[in-house]
C-alpha atoms as a PDB file:
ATOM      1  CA  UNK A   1      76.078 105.868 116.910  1.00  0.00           C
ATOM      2  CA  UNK A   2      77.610 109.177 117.488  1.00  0.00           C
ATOM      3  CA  UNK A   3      79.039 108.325 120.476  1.00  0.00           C
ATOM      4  CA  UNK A   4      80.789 105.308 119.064  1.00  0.00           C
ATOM      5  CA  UNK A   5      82.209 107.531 116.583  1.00  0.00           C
ATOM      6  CA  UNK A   6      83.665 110.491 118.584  1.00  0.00           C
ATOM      7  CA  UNK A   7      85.011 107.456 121.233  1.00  0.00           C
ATOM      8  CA  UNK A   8      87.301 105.942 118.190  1.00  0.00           C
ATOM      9  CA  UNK A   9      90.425 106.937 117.095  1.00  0.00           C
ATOM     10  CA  UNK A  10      91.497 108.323 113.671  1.00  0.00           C
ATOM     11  CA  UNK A  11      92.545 104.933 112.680  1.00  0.00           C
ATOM     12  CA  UNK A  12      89.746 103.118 113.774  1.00  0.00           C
ATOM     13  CA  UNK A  13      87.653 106.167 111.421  1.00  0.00           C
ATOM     14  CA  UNK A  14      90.088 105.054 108.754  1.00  0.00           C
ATOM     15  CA  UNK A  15      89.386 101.688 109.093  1.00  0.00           C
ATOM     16  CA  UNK A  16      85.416 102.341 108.778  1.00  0.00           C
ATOM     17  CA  UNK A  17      85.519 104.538 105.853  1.00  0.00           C
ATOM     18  CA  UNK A  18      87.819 102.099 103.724  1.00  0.00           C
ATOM     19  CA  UNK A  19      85.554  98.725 104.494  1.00  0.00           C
ATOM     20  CA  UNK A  20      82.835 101.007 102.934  1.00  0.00           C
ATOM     21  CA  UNK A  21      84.924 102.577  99.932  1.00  0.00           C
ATOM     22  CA  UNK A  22      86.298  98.899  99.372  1.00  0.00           C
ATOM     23  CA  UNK A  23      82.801  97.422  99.729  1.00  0.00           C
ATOM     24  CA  UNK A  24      81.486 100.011  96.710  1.00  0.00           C
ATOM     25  CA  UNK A  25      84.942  99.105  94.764  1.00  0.00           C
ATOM     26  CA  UNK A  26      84.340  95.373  95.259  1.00  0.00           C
ATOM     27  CA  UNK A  27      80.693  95.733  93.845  1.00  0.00           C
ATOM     28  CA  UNK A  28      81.669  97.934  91.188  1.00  0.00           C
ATOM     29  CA  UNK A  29      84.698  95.400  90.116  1.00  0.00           C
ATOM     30  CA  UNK A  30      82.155  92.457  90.353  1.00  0.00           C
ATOM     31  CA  UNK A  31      79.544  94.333  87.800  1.00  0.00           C
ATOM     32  CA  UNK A  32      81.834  95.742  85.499  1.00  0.00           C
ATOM     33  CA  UNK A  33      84.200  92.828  85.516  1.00  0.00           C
ATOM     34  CA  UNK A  34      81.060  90.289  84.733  1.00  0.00           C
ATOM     35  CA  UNK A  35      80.043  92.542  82.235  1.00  0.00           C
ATOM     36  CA  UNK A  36      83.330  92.362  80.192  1.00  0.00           C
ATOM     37  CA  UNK A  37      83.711  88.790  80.746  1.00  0.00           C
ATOM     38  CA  UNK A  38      86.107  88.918  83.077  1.00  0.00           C
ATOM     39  CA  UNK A  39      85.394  88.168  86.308  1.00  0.00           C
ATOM     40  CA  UNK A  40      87.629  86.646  89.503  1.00  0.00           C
ATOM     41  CA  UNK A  41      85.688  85.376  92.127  1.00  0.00           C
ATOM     42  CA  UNK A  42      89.257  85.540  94.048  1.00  0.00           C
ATOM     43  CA  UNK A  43      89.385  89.348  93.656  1.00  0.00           C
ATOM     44  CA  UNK A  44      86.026  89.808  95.589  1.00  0.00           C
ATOM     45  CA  UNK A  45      86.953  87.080  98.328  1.00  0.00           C
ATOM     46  CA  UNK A  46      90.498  89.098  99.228  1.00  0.00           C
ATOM     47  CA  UNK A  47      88.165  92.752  98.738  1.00  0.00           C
ATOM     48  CA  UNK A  48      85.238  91.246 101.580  1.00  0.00           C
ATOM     49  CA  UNK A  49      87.925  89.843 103.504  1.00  0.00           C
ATOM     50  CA  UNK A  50      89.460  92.855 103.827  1.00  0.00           C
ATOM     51  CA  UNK A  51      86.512  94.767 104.159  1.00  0.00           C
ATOM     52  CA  UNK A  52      85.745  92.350 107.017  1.00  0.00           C
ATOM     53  CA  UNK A  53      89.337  92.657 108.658  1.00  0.00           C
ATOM     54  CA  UNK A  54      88.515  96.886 108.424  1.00  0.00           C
ATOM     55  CA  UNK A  55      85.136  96.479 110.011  1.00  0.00           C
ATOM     56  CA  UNK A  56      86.565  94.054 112.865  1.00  0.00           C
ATOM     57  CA  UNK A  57      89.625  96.330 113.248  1.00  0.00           C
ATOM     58  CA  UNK A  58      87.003  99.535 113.961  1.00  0.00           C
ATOM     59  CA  UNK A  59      84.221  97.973 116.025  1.00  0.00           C
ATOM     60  CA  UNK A  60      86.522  95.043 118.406  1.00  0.00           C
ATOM     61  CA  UNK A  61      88.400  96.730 121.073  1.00  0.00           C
ATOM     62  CA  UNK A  62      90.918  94.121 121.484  1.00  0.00           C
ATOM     63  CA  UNK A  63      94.913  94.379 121.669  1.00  0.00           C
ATOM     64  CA  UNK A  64      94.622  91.051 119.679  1.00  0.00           C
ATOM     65  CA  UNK A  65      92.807  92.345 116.990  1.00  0.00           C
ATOM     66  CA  UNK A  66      94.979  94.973 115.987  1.00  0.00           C
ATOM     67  CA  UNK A  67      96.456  92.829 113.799  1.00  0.00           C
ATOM     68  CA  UNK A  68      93.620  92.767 111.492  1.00  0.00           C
ATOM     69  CA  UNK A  69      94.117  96.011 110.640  1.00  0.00           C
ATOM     70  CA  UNK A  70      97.565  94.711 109.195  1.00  0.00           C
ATOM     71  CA  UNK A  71      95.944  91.986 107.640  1.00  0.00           C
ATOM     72  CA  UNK A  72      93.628  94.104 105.825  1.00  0.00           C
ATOM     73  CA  UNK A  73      96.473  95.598 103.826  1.00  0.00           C
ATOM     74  CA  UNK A  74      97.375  91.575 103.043  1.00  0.00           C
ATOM     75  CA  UNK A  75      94.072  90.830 101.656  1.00  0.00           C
ATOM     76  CA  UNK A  76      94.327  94.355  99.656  1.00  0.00           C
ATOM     77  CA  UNK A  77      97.436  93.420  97.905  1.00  0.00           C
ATOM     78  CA  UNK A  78      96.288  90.497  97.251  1.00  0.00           C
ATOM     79  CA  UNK A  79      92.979  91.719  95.678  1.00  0.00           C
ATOM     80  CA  UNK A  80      94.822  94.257  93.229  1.00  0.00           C
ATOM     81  CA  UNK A  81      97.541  91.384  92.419  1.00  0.00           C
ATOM     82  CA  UNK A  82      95.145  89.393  91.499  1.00  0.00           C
ATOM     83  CA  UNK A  83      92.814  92.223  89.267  1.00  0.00           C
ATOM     84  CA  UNK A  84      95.973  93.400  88.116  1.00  0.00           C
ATOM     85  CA  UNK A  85      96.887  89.602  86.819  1.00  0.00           C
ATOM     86  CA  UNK A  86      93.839  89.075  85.024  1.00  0.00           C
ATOM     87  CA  UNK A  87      93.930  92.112  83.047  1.00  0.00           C
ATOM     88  CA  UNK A  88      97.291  91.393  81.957  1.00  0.00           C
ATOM     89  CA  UNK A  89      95.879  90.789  77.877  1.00  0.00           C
ATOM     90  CA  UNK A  90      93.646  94.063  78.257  1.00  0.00           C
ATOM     91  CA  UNK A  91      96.760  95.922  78.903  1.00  0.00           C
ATOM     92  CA  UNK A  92      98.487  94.254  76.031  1.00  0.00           C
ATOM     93  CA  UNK A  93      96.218  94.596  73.665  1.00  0.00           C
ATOM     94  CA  UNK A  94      94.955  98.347  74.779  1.00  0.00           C
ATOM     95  CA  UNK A  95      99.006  99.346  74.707  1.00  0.00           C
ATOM     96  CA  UNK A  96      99.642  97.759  71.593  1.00  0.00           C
ATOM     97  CA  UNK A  97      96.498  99.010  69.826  1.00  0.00           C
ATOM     98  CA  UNK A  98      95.322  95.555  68.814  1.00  0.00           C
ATOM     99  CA  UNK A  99      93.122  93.323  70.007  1.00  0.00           C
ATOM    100  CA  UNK A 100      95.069  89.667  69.771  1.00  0.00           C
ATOM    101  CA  UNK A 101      94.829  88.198  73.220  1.00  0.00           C
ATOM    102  CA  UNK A 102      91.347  88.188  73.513  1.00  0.00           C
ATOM    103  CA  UNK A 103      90.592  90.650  75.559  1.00  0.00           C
ATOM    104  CA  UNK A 104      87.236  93.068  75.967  1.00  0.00           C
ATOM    105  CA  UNK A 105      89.099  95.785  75.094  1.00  0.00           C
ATOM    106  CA  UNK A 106      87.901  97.686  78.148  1.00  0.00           C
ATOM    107  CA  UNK A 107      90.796  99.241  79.974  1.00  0.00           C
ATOM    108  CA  UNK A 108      89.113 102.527  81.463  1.00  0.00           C
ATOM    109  CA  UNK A 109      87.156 100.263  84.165  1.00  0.00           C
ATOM    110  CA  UNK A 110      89.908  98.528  85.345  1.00  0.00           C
ATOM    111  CA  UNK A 111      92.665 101.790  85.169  1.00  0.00           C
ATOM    112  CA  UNK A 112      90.002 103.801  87.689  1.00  0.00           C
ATOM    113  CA  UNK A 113      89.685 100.364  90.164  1.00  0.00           C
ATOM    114  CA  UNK A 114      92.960 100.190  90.512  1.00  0.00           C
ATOM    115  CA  UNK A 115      93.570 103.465  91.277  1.00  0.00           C
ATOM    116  CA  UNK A 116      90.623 103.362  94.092  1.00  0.00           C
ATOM    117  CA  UNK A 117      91.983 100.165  95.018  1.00  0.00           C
ATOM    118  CA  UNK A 118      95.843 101.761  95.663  1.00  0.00           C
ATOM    119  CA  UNK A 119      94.168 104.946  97.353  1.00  0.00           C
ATOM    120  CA  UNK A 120      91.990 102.290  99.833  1.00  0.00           C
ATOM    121  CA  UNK A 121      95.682 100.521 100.091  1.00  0.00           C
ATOM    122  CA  UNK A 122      97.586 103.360 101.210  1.00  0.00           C
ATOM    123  CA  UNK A 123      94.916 104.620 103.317  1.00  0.00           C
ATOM    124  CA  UNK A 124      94.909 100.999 104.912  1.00  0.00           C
ATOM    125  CA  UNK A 125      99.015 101.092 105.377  1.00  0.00           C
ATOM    126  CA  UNK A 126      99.230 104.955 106.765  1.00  0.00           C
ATOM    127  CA  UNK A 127      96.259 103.495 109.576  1.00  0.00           C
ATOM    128  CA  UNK A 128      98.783 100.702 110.734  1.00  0.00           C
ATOM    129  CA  UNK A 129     101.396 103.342 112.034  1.00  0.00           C
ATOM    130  CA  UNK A 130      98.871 105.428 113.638  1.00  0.00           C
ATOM    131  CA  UNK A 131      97.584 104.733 117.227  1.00  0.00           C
ATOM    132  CA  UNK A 132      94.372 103.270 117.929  1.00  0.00           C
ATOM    133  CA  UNK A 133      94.483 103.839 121.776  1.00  0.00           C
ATOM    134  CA  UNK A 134      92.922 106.265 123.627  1.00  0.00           C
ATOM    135  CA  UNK A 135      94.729 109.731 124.206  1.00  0.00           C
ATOM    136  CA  UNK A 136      96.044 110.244 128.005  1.00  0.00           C
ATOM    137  CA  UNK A 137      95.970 113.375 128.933  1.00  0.00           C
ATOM    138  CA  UNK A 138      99.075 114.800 130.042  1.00  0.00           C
ATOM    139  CA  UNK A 139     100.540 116.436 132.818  1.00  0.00           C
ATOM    140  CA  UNK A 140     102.960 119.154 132.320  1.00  0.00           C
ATOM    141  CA  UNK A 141     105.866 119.986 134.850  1.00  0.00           C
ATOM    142  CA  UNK A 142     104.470 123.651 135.301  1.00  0.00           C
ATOM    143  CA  UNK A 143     100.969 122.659 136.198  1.00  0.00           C
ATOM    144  CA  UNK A 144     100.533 123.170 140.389  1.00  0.00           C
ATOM    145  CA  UNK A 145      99.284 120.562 142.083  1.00  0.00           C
ATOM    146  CA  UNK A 146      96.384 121.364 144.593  1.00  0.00           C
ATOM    147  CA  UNK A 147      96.513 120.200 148.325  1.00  0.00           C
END
């Protein structure tokens, strides 16, 4: 295992730790969400199918499937669009200070996942620009050549 590690790039690392922190934000969303009555089976699709486009992105070494790292960030936004939509009346109600739109009236669950939800998204946008192939080594014009 640590060979497969040290062999991948910082992207590819990227990729592998935000299919696990998205993994423990899509289990925590599905608990506490359930548990204030408020649950989107579409949030936890786009989260595993992201989570799935991460894990593919770090383990298939394929020019191809570079683009799932892209389409990772697709699935992200549309995970947090659609959390952010259905807690549209808990932000109502918590910013007016009353409770007329029939919401739980719990706001701190869903403030903290969608700030771990726009770290894993910017984490998941800066490992796009960065290079996933291996490093050549170079050759500089000052190094002699033996013969």
């Amino acid at each position: 295992m640590k060979g497969l590690l040290v062999q991948k790039r910082i992207s590819g690392l990227i990729n592998l730790v935000n299919a696990v922190f998205t993994f423990i934000i899509m289990i925590a969303y599905a608990v506490l969400s359930n548990k204030a009555g408020e649950f989107n089976k579409n949030v936890v699709i786009y989260l595993l199918l992201a989570v799935i486009c991460c894990a593919v992105y770090f383990s298939v070494d394929h020019k191809f499937l570079d683009i799932a790292n892209l389409v990772a960030v697709v699935f992200l936004t549309m995970g947090i669009g659609t959390f952010a939509i259905g807690s549209i009346n808990t932000f109502a109600d918590a910013l007016n200070g009353i409770s007329m739109f029939g919401s739980s009236g719990d706001i701190g669950y869903i403030v903290v996942l969608l700030i771990l939800l726009a770290v894993a998204l910017l984490a998941e946008i800066v490992s796009c620009f960065m290079s996933r192939e291996p490093k050549v080594p170079s050759v500089k014009l000052t190094d002699k050549v033996s013969g």
